[in-house]
Protein backbone atom coordinates (compact mmCIF):
# COMPACT_ATOMS: atom_id res chain seq x y z
CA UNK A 1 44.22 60.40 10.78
CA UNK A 2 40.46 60.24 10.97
CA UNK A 3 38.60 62.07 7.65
CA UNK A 4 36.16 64.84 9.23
CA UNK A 5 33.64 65.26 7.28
CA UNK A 6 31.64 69.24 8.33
CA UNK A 7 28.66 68.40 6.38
CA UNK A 8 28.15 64.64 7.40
CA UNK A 9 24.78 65.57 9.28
CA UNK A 10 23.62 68.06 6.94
CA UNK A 11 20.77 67.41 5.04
CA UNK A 12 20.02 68.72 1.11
CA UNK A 13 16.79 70.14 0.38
CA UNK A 14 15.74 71.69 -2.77
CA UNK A 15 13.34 74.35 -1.52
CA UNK A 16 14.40 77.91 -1.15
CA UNK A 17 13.67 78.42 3.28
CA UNK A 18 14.66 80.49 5.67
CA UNK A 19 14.55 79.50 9.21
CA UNK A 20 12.80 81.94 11.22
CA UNK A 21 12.32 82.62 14.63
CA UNK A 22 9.63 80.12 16.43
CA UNK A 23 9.91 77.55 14.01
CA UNK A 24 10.99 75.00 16.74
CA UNK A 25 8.25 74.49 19.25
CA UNK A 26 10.36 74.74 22.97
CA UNK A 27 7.72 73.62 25.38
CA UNK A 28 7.59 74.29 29.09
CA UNK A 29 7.76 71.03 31.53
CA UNK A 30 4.74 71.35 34.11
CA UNK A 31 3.68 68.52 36.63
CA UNK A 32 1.82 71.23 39.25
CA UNK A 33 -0.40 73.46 38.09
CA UNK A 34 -0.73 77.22 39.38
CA UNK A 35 -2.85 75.86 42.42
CA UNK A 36 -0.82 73.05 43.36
CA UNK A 37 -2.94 70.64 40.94
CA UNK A 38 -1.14 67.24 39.27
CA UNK A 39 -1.48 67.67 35.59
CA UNK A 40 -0.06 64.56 34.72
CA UNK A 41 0.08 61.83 37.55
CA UNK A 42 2.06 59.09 35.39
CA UNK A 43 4.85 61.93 35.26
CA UNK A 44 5.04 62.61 39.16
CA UNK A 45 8.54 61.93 40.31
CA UNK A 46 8.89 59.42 43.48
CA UNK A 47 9.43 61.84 46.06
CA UNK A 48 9.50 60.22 49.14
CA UNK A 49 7.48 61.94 52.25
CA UNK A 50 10.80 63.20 53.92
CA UNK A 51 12.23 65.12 51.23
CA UNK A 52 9.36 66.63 50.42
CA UNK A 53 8.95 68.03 53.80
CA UNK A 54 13.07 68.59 53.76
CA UNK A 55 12.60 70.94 50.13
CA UNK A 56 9.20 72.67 51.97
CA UNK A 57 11.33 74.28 55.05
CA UNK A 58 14.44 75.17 52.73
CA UNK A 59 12.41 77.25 51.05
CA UNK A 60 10.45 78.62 53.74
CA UNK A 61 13.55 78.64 55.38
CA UNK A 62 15.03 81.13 52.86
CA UNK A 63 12.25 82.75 52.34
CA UNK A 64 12.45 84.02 56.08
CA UNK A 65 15.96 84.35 55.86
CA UNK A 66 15.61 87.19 52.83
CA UNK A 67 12.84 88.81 54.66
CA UNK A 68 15.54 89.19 57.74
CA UNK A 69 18.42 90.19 56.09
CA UNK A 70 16.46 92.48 53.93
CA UNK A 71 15.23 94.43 56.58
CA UNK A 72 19.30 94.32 58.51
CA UNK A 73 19.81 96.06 55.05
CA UNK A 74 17.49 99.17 55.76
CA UNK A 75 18.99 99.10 59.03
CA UNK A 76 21.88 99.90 58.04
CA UNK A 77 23.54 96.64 59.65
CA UNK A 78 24.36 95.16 56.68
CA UNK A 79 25.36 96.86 53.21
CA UNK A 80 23.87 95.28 50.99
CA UNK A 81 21.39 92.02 50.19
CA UNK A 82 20.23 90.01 47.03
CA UNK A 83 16.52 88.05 48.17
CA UNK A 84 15.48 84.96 46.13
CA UNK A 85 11.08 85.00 46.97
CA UNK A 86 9.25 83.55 43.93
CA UNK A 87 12.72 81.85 43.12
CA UNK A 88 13.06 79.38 45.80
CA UNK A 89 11.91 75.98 44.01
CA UNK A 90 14.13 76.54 41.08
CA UNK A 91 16.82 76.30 43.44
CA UNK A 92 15.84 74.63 46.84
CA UNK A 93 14.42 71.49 44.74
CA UNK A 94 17.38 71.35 41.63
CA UNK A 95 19.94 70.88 44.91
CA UNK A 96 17.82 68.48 46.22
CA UNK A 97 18.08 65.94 43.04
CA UNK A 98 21.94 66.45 43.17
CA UNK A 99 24.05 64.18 44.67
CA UNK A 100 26.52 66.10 47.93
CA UNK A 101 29.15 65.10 46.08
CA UNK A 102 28.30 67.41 43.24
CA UNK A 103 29.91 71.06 42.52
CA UNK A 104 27.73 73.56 42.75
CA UNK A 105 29.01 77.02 41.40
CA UNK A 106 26.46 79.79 41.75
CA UNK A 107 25.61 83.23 40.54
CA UNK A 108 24.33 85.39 44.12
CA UNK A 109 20.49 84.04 44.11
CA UNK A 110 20.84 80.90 44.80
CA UNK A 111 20.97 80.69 48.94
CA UNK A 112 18.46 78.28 48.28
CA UNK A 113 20.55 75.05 47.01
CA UNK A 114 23.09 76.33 50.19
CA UNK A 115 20.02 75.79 52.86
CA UNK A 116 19.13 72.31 51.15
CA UNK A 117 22.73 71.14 51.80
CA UNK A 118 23.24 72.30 55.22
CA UNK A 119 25.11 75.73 55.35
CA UNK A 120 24.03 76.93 59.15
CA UNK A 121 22.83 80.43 60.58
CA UNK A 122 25.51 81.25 61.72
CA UNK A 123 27.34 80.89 58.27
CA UNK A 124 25.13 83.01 56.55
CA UNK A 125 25.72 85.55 59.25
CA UNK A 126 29.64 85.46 59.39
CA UNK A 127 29.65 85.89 55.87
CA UNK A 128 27.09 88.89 55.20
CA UNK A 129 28.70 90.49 58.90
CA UNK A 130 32.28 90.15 56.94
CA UNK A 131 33.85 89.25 60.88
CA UNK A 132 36.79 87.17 61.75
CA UNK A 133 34.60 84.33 61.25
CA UNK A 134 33.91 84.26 58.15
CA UNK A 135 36.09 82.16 56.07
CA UNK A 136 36.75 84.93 53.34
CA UNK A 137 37.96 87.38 56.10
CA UNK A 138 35.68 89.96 54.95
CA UNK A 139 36.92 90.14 50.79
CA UNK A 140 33.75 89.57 49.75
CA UNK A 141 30.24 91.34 49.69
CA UNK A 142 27.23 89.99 51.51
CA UNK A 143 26.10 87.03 49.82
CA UNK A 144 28.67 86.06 48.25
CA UNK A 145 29.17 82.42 49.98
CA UNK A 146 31.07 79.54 49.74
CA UNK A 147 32.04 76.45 51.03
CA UNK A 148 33.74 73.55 49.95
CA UNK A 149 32.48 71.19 52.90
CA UNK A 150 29.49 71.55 50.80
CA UNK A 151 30.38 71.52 47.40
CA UNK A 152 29.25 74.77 47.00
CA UNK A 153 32.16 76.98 45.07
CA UNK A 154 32.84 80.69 46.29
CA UNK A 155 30.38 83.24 44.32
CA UNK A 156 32.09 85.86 42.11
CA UNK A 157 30.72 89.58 41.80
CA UNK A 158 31.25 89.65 38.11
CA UNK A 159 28.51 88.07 36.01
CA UNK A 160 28.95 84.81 34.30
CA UNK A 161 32.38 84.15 35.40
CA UNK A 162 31.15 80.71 36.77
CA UNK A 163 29.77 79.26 33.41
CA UNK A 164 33.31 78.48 31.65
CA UNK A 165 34.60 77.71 35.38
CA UNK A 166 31.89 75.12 35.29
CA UNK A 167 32.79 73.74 32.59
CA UNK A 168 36.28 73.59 33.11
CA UNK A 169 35.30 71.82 36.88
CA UNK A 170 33.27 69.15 35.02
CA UNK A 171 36.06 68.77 32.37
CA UNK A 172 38.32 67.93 35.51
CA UNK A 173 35.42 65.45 36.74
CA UNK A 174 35.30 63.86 33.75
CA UNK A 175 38.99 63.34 33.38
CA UNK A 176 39.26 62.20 37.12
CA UNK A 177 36.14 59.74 36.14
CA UNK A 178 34.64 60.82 39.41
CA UNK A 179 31.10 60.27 39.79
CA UNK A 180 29.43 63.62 40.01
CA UNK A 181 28.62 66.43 37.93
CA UNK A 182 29.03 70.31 38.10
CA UNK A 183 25.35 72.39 38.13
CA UNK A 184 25.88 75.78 37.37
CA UNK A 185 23.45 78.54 37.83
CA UNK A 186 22.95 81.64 35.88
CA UNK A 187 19.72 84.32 35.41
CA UNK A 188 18.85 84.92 31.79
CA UNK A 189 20.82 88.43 32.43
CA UNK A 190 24.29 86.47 32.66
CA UNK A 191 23.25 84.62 29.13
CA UNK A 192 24.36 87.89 27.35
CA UNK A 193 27.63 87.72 28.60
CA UNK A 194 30.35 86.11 26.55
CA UNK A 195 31.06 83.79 29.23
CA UNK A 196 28.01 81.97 28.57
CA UNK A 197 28.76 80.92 25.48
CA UNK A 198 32.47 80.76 26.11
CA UNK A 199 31.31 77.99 28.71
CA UNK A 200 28.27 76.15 26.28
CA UNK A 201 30.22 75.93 23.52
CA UNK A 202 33.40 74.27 25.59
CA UNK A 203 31.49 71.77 27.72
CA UNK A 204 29.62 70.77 24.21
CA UNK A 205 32.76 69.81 22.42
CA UNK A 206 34.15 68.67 25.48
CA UNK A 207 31.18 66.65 26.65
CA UNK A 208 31.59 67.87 30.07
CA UNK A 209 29.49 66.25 32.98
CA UNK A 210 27.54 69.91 34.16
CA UNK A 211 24.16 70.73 34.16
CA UNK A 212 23.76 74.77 33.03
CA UNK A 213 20.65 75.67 34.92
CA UNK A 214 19.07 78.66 33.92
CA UNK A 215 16.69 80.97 36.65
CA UNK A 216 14.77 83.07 33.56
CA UNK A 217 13.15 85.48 35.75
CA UNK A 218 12.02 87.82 33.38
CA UNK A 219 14.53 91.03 34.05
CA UNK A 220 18.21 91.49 34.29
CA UNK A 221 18.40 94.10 37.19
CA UNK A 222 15.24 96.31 34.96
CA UNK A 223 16.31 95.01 31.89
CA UNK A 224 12.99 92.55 30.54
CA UNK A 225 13.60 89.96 28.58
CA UNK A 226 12.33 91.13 25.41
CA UNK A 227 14.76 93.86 25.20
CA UNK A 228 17.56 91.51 26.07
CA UNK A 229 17.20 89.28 23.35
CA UNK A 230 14.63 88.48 20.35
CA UNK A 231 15.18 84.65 20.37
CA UNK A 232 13.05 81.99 21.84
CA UNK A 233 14.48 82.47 25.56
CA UNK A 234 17.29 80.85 26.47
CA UNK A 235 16.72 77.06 25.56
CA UNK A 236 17.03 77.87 21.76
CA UNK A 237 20.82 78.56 22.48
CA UNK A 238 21.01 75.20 24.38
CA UNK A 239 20.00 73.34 21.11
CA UNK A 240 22.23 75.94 19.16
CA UNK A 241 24.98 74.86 20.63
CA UNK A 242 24.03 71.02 20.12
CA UNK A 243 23.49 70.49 24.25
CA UNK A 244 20.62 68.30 25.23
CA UNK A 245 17.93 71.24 26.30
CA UNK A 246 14.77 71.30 28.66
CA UNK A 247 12.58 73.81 29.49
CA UNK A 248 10.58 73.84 33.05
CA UNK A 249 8.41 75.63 35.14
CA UNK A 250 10.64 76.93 37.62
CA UNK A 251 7.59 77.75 39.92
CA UNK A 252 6.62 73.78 40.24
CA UNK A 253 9.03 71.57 42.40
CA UNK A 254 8.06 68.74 40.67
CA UNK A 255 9.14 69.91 37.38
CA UNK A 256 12.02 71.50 38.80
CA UNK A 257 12.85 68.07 40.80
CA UNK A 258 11.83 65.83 37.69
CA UNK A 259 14.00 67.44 35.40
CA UNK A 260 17.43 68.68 37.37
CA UNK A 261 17.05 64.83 38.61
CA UNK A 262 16.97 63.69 34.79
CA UNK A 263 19.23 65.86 33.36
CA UNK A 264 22.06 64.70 36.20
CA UNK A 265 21.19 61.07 34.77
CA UNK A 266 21.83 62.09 31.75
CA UNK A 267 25.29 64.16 32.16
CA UNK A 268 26.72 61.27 34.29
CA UNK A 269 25.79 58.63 32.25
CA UNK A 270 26.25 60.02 28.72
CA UNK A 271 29.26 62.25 29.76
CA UNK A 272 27.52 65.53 28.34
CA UNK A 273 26.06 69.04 29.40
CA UNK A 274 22.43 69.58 29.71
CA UNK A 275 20.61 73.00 30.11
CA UNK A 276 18.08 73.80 31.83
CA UNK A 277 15.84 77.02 31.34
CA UNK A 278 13.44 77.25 34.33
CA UNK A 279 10.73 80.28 33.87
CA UNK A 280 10.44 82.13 37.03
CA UNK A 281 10.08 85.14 38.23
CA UNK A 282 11.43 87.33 40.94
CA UNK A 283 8.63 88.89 43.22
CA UNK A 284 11.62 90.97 45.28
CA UNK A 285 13.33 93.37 43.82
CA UNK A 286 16.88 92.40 42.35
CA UNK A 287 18.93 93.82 44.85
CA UNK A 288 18.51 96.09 48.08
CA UNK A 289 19.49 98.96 46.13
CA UNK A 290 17.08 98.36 43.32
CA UNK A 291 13.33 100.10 42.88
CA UNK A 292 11.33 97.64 40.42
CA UNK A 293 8.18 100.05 40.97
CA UNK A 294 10.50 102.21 37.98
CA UNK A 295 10.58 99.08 35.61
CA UNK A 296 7.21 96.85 36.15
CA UNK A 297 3.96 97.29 37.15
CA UNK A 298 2.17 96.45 40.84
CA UNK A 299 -0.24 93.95 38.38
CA UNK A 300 2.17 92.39 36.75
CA UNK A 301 3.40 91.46 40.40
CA UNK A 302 0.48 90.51 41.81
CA UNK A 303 0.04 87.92 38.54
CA UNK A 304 2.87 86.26 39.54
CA UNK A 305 2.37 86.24 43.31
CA UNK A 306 -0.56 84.13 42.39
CA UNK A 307 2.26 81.41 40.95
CA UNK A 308 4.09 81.34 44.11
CA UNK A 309 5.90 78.19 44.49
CA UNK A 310 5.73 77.76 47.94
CA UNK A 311 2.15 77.72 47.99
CA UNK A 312 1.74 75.63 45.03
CA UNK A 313 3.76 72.86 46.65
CA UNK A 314 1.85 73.21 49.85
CA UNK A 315 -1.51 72.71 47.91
CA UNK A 316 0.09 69.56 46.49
CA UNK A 317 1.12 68.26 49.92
CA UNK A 318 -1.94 68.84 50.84
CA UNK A 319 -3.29 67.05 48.53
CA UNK A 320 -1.05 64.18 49.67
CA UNK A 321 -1.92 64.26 53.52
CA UNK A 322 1.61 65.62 53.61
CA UNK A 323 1.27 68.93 54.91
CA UNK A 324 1.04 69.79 58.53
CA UNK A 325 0.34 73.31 58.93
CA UNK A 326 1.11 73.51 62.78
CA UNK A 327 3.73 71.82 62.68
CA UNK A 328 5.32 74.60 59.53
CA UNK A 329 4.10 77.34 61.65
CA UNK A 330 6.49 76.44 64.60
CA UNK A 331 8.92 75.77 62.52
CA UNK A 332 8.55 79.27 61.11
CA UNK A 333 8.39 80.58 64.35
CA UNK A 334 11.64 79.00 65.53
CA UNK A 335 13.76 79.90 62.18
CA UNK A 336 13.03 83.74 62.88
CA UNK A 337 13.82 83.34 66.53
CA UNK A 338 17.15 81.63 65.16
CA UNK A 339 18.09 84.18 62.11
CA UNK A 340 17.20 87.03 64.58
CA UNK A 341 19.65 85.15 67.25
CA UNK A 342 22.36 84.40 64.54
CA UNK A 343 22.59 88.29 63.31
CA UNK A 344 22.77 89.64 66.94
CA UNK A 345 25.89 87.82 67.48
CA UNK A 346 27.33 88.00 64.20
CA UNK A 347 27.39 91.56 64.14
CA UNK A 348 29.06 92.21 67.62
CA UNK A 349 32.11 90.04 66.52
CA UNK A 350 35.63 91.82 65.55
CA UNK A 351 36.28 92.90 62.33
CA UNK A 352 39.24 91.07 60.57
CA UNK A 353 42.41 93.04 60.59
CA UNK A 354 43.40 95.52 57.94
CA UNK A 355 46.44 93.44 57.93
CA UNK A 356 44.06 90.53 56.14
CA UNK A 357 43.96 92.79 53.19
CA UNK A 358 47.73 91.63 51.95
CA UNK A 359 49.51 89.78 53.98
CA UNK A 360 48.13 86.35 53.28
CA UNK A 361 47.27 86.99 49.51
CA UNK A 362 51.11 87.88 49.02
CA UNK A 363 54.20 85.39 50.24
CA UNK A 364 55.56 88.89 50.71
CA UNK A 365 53.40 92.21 49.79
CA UNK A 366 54.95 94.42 47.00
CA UNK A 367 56.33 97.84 48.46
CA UNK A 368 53.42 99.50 46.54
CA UNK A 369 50.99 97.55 49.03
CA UNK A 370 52.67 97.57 52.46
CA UNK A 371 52.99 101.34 51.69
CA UNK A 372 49.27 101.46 51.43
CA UNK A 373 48.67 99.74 53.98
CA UNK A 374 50.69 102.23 56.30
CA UNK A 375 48.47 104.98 54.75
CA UNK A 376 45.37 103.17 55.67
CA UNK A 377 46.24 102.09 58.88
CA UNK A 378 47.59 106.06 59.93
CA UNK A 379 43.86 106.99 58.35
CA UNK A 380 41.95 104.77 60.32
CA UNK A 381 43.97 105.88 63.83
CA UNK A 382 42.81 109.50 63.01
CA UNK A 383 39.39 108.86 62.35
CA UNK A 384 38.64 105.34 64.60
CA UNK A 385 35.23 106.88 65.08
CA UNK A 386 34.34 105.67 61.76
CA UNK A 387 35.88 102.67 61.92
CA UNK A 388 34.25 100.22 64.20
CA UNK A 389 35.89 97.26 65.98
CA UNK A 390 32.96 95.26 65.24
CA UNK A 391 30.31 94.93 62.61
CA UNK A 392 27.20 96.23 64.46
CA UNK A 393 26.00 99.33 63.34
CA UNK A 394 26.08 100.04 67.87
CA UNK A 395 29.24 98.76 68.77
């Protein structure tokens, strides 16, 4: 049996310190600056012309798509509605330096990396309309997608579930010697769950292929960071937990693209996690039933308006004789025609039957269940006024 030796990479010192708080420098990775400008061009990843303009409408594309949906929402059409705005590089451009073959498991803000691969209108729609078309038969809460054409693992309610599942998914990768990775996303909220470190601490001393990539957007529902923890954000517990750490501008697609693309590099290759702590912030508030005028100020909004991501990129495109503003503003025009389309059908298809609720979770439903389901079935025949056949607030 090999001698293991706790203290082999400990070093003696003979002065009397304590380590405090600060005393390793994280710094922030930034290739735009807040107007769009190149700070460094010898660090400017090769994006080619069409994925630029690919990452540009998925992020204008959710950005419309939130705007829609939140606005179903105060309609009453749909229950409820998480929107991404100020968000959508750290997600929209981290998707596009994965491979399709990668496993993406999500937390409920990241509709983002879902556009980028592919997931249609009328997905999004089924899904948030809970109808028979949506592939969860109406289980789930709005937003809560999933698809495994894509790669793109079914979101959970319950926060920070995903990290240890992440690490366990990469674990299998590893063991299968597939190619990919896992990237899981988390907000700086879900980093005070136990999960998180549950999940760190596993795929460290499992060297598991995933990428932990962090959206630190500066509140956990009206929580701000400082009252969440006192530590250097959240890449200090990357390094903590001996995981190769970066820390980006989640505002800049470059930086975002740069170092999701490195970090994947890395976890194939080397057969480790990497974490990635991308500083954002979320101009929306964190859900539709959420009031962020009770927790931050109208300034402190505006400042970060000014750091919009979809601008800055723009500017750089610009810059590049990449952007075509016509050509965005049809495109624009013909995504709301489509979302508006999309949620006009979706919500006048039936309902899934109450039936759903058992019979296929169950090779045969307990007594306990199929007497409930008698109950609810005799409930909904008195009152079928409140109980539409459809999902359209009209139908």
């Amino acid at each position: 049996m090999q001698d293991r030796n706790h203290l082999s990479n400990v070093k003696i010192t003979h002065e009397t310190k304590i380590i405090t708080n600060g005393l390793l420098d994280i710094p922030m990775l930034q290739l735009l600056d807040e107007t769009g400008k190149v700070t460094d061009k010898s660090q400017v990843p090769d994006l080619k012309k069409p994925l630029a303009e690919k990452i540009l409408k998925s992020m204008h594309y959710t950005r419309l798509l939130d705007d829609r949906m939140i606005g179903a929402q105060r309609q009453g059409r749909i229950s409820f509605y998480l929107a991404s705005r100020g968000e959508e590089a750290a997600t929209v451009a981290s998707a596009a330096a994965l491979s399709d073959n990668d496993m993406i498991m999500s937390q409920y803000r990241e509709q983002g990396a879902l556009v980028f691969r592919g997931y249609q209108t009328k997905q999004f729609m089924n899904q948030m309309f809970s109808n028979q078309e949506d592939p969860n038969k109406g289980r789930q809460m709005p937003i809560h997608y999933g698809d495994k054409a894509l790669n793109f693992m079914t979101i959970s309610s319950p926060l920070g579930t995903q990290i240890p599942q992440a690490a366990g998914y990469a674990y299998g990768q590893k063991m299968a010697k597939q190619p990919a990775i896992t990237i899981c996303y988390f907000g700086e909220g879900a980093a005070s769950e136990g999960d998180f470190h549950a999940g760190l601490n596993m795929a460290a001393v499992l060297n598991c292929p995933c990428i932990f990539f962090c959206r630190n957007n500066g509140y956990a529902i009206s929580t701000p960071a400082a009252e969440q923890f006192a530590g250097d954000g959240i890449a200090s517990r990357g390094i903590g937990y001996g995981i190769k750490t970066i820390r980006i501008d989640g505002n800049d697609v470059l930086a975002v693209y740069q170092a999701t693309k490195l970090a994947r590099e890395i976890a194939l290759k080397e057969t480790c996690p990497v974490l990635i702590e991308a500083m954002t912030y979320r101009l929306s508030a964190h859900s539709t039933s959420d009031d962020p005028t009770g927790y931050r100020s109208k300034e402190e909004e505006e400042q970060w308006a000014k750091k919009d991501p979809i601008v800055r990129f723009e500017a750089w495109l610009t810059s590049k004789k990449w952007f075509d503003e016509k050509a965005i503003e049809a495109f624009k025009d013909e995504t709301r025609t489509e979302i508006l389309n999309a949620l006009k059908v979706a919500e006048k298809v039936h309902v899934n039957p109450i039936e759903d609720i058992v019979e296929d979770v169950y090779d045969t439903p307990p007594w306990h269940l199929q007497k409930q389901l008698k109950e609810l079935k005799a409930h909904v025949e008195k009152y079928p006024e409140h109980y539409p056949k459809t999902s359209g607030r009209d139908a």
